[in-house]
PDB file of N, CA and C in Angstrom:
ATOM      1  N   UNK A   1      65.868 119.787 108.159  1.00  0.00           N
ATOM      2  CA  UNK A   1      65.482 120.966 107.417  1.00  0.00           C
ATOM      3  C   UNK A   1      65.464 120.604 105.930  1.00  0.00           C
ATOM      4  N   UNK A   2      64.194 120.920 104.972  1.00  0.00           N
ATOM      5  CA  UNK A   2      64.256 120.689 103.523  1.00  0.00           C
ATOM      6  C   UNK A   2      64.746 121.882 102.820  1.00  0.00           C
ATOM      7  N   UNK A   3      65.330 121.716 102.197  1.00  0.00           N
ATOM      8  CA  UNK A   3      65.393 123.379 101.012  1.00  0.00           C
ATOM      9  C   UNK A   3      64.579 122.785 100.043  1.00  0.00           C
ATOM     10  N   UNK A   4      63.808 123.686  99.136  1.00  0.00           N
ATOM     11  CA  UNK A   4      63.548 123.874  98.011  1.00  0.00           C
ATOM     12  C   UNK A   4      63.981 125.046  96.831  1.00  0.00           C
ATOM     13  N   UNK A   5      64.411 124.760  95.612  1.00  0.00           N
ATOM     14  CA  UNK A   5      64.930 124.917  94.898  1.00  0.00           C
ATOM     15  C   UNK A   5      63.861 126.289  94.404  1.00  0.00           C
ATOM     16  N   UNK A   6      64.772 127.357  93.504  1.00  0.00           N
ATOM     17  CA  UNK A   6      64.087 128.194  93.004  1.00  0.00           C
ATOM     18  C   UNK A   6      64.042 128.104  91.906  1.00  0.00           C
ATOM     19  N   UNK A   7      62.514 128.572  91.294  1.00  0.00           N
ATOM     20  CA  UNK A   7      62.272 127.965  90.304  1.00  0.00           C
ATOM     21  C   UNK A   7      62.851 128.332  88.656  1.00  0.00           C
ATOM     22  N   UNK A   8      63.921 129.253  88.832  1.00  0.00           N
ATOM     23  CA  UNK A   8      64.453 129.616  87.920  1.00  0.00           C
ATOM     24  C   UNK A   8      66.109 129.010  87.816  1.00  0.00           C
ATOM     25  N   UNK A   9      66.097 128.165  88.811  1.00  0.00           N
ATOM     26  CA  UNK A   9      66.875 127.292  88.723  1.00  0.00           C
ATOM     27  C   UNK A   9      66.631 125.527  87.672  1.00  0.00           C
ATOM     28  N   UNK A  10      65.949 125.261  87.115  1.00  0.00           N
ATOM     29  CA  UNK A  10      65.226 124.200  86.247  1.00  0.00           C
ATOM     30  C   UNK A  10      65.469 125.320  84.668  1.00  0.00           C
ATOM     31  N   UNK A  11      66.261 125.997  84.916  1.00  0.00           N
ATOM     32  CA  UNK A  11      66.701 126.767  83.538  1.00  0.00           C
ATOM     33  C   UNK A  11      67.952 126.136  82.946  1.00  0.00           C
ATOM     34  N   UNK A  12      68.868 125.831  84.504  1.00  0.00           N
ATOM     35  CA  UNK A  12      70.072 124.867  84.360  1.00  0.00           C
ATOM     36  C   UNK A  12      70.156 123.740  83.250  1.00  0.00           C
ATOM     37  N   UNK A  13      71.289 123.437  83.226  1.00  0.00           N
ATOM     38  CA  UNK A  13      70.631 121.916  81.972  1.00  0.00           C
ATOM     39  C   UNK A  13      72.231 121.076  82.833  1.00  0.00           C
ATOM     40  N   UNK A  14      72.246 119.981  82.215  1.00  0.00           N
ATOM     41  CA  UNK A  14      73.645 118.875  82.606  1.00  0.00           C
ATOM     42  C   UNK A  14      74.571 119.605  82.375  1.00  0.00           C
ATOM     43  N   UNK A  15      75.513 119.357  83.039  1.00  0.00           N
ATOM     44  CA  UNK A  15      77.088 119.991  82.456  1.00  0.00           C
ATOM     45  C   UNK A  15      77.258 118.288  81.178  1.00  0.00           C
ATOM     46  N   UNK A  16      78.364 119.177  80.168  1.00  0.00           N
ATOM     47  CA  UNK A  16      78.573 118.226  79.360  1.00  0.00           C
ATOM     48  C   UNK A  16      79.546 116.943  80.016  1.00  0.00           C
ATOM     49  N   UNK A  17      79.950 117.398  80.882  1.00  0.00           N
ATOM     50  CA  UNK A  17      80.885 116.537  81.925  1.00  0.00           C
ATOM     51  C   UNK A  17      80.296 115.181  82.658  1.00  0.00           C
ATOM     52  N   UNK A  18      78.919 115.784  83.156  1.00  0.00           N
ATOM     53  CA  UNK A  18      78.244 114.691  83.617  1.00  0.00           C
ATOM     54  C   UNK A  18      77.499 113.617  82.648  1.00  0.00           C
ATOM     55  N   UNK A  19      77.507 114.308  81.771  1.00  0.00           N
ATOM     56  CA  UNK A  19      76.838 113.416  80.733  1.00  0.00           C
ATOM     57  C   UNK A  19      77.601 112.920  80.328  1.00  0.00           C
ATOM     58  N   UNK A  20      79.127 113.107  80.080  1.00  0.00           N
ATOM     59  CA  UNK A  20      80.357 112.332  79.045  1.00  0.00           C
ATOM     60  C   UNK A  20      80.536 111.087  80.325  1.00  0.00           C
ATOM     61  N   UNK A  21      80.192 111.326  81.571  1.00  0.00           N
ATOM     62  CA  UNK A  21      80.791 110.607  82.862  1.00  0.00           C
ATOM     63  C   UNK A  21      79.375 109.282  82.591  1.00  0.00           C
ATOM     64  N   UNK A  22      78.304 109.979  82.363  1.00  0.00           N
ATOM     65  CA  UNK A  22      77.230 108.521  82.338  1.00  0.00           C
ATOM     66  C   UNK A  22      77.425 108.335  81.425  1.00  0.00           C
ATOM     67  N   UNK A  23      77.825 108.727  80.098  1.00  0.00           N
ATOM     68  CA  UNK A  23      78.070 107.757  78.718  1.00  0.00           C
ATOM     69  C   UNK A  23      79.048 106.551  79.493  1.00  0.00           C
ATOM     70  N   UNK A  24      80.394 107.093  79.723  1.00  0.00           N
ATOM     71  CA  UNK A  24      81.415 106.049  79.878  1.00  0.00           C
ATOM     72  C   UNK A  24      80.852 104.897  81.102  1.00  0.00           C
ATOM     73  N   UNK A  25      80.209 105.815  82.011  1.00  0.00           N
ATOM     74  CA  UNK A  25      79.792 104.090  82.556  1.00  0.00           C
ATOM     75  C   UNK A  25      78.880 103.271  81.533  1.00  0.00           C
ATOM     76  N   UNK A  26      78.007 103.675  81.320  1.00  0.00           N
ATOM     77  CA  UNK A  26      77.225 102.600  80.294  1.00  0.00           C
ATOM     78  C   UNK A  26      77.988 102.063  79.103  1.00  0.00           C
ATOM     79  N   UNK A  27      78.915 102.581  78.617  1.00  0.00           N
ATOM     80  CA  UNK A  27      80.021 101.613  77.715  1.00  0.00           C
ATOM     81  C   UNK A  27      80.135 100.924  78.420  1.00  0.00           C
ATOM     82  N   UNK A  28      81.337 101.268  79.995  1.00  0.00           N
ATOM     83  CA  UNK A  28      81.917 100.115  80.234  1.00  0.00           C
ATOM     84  C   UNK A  28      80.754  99.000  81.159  1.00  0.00           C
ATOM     85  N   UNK A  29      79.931  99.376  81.387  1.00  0.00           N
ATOM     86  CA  UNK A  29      78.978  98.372  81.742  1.00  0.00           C
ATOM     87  C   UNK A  29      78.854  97.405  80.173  1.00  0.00           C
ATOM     88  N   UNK A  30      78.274  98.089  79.587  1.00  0.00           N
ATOM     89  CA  UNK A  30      78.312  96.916  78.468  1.00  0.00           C
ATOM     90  C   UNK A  30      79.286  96.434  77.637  1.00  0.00           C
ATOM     91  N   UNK A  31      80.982  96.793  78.884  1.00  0.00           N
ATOM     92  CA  UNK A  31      81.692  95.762  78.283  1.00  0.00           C
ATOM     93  C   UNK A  31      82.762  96.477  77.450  1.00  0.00           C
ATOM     94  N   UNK A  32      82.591  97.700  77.136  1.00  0.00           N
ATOM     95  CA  UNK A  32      83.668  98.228  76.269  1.00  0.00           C
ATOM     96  C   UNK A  32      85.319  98.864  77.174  1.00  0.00           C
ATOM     97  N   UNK A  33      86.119  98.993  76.607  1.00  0.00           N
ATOM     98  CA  UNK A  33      87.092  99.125  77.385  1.00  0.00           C
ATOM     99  C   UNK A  33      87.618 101.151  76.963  1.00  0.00           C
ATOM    100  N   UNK A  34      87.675 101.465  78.356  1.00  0.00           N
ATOM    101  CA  UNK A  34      87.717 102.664  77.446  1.00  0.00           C
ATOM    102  C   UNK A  34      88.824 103.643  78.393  1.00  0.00           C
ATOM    103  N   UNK A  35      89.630 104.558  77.891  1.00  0.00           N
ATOM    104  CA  UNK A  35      91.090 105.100  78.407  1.00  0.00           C
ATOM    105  C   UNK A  35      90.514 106.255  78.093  1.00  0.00           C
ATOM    106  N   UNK A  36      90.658 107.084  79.722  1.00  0.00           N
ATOM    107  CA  UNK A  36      89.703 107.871  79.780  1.00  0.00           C
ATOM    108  C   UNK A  36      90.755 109.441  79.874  1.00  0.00           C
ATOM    109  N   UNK A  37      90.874 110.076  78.948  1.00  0.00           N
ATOM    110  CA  UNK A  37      92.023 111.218  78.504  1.00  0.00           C
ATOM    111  C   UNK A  37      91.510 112.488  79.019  1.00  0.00           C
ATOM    112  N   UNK A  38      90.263 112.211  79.725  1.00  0.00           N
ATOM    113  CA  UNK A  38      89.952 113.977  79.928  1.00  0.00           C
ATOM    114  C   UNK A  38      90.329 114.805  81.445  1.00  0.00           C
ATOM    115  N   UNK A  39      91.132 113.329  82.110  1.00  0.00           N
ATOM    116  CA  UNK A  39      91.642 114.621  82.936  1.00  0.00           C
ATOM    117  C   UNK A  39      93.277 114.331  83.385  1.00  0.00           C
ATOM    118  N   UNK A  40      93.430 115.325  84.087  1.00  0.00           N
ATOM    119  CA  UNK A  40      95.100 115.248  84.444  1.00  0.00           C
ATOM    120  C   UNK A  40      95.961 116.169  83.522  1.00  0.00           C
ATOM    121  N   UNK A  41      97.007 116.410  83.767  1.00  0.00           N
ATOM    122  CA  UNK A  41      97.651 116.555  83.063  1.00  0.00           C
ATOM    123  C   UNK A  41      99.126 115.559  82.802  1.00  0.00           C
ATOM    124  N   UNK A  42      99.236 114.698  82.103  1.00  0.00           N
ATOM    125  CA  UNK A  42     100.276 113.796  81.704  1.00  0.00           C
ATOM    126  C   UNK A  42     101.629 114.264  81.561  1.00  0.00           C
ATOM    127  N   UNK A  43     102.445 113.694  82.685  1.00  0.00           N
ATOM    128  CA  UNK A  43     103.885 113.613  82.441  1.00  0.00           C
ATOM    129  C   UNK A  43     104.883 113.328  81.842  1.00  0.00           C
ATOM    130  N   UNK A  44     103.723 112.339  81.224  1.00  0.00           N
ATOM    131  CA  UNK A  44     104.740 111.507  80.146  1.00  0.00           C
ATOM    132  C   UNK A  44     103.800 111.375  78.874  1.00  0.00           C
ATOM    133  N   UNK A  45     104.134 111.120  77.788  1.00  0.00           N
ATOM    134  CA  UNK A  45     103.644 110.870  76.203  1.00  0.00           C
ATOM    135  C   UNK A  45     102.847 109.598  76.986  1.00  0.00           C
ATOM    136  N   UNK A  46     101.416 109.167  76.411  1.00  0.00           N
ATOM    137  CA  UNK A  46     100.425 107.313  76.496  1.00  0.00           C
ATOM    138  C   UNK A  46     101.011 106.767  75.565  1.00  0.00           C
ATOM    139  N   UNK A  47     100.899 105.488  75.914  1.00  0.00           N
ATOM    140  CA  UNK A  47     101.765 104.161  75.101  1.00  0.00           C
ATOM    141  C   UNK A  47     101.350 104.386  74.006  1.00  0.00           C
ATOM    142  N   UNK A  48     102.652 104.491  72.934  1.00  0.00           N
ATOM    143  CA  UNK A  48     102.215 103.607  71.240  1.00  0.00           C
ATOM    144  C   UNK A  48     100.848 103.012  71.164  1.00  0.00           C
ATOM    145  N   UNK A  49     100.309 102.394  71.544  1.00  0.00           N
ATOM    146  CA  UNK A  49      99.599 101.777  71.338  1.00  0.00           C
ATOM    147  C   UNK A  49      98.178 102.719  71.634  1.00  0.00           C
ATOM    148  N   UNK A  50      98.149 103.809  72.271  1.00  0.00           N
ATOM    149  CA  UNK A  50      97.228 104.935  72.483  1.00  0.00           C
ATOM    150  C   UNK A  50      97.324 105.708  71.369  1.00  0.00           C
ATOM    151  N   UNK A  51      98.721 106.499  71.274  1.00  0.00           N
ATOM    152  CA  UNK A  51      98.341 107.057  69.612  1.00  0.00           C
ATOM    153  C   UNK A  51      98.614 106.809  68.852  1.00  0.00           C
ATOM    154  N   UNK A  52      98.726 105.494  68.508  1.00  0.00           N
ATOM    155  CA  UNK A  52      98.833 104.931  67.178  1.00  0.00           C
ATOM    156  C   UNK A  52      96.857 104.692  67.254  1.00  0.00           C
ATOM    157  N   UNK A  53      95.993 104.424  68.117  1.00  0.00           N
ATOM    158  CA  UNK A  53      94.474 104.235  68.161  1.00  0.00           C
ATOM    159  C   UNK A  53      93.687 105.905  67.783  1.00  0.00           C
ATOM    160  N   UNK A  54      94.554 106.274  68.488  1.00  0.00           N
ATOM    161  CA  UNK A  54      94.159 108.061  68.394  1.00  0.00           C
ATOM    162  C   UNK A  54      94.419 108.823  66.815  1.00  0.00           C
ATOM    163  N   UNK A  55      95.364 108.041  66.249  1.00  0.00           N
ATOM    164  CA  UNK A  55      95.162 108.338  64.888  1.00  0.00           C
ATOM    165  C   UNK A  55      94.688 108.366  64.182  1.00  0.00           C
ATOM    166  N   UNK A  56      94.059 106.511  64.073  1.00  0.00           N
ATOM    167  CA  UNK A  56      93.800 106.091  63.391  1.00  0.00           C
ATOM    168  C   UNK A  56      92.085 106.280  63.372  1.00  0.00           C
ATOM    169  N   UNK A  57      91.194 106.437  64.905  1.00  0.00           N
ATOM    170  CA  UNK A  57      90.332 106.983  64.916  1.00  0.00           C
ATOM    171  C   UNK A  57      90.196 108.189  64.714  1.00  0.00           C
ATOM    172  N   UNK A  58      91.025 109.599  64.433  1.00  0.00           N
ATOM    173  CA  UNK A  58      91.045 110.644  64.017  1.00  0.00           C
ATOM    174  C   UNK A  58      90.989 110.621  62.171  1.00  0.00           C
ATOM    175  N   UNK A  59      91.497 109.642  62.180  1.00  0.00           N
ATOM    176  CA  UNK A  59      91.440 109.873  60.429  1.00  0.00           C
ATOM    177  C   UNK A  59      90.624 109.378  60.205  1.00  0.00           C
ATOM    178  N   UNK A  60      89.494 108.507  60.167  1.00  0.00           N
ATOM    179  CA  UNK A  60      88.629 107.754  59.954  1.00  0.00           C
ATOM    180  C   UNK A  60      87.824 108.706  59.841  1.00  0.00           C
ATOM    181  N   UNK A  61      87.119 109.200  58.558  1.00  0.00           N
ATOM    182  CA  UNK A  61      85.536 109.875  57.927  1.00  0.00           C
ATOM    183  C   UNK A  61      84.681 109.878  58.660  1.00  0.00           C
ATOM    184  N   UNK A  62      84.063 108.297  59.489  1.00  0.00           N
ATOM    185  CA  UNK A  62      83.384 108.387  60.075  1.00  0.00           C
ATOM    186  C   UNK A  62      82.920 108.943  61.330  1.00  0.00           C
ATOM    187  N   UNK A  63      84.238 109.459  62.226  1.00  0.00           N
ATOM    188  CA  UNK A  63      84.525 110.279  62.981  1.00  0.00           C
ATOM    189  C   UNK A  63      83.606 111.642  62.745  1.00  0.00           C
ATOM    190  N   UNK A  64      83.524 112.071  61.837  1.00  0.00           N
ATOM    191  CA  UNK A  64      83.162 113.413  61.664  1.00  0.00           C
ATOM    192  C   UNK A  64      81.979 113.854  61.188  1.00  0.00           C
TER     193      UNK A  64
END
């Protein structure tokens, strides 16, 4: 059995979710390393070494 879609459905657009999900593969396809904070909820504080990065890219001008 096929369904077809109604056509006031092509009004939809990406969730921003799916699109943040194909950004990060194509980073890490090309290699970038990347700690991925948007889901869960954390039990514990991420290593020093996470927000001491989270800072330091928060303060950075170019950020914004």
């Amino acid at each position: 059995m096929t369904y077809t879609l109604a056509t006031r459905m092509k009004a939809f657009q990406s969730s921003i979710f799916s699109e943040l999900g194909a950004y990060k593969k194509e980073k890490i396809a090309a290699g970038h390393k990347m700690i991925d904070l948007s889901i869960g909820n954390p039990d514990m504080p991420p290593a020093d070494f996470v927000r001491e990065e989270m800072v330091h890219t928060a303060s950075a001008k170019e950020s914004y």
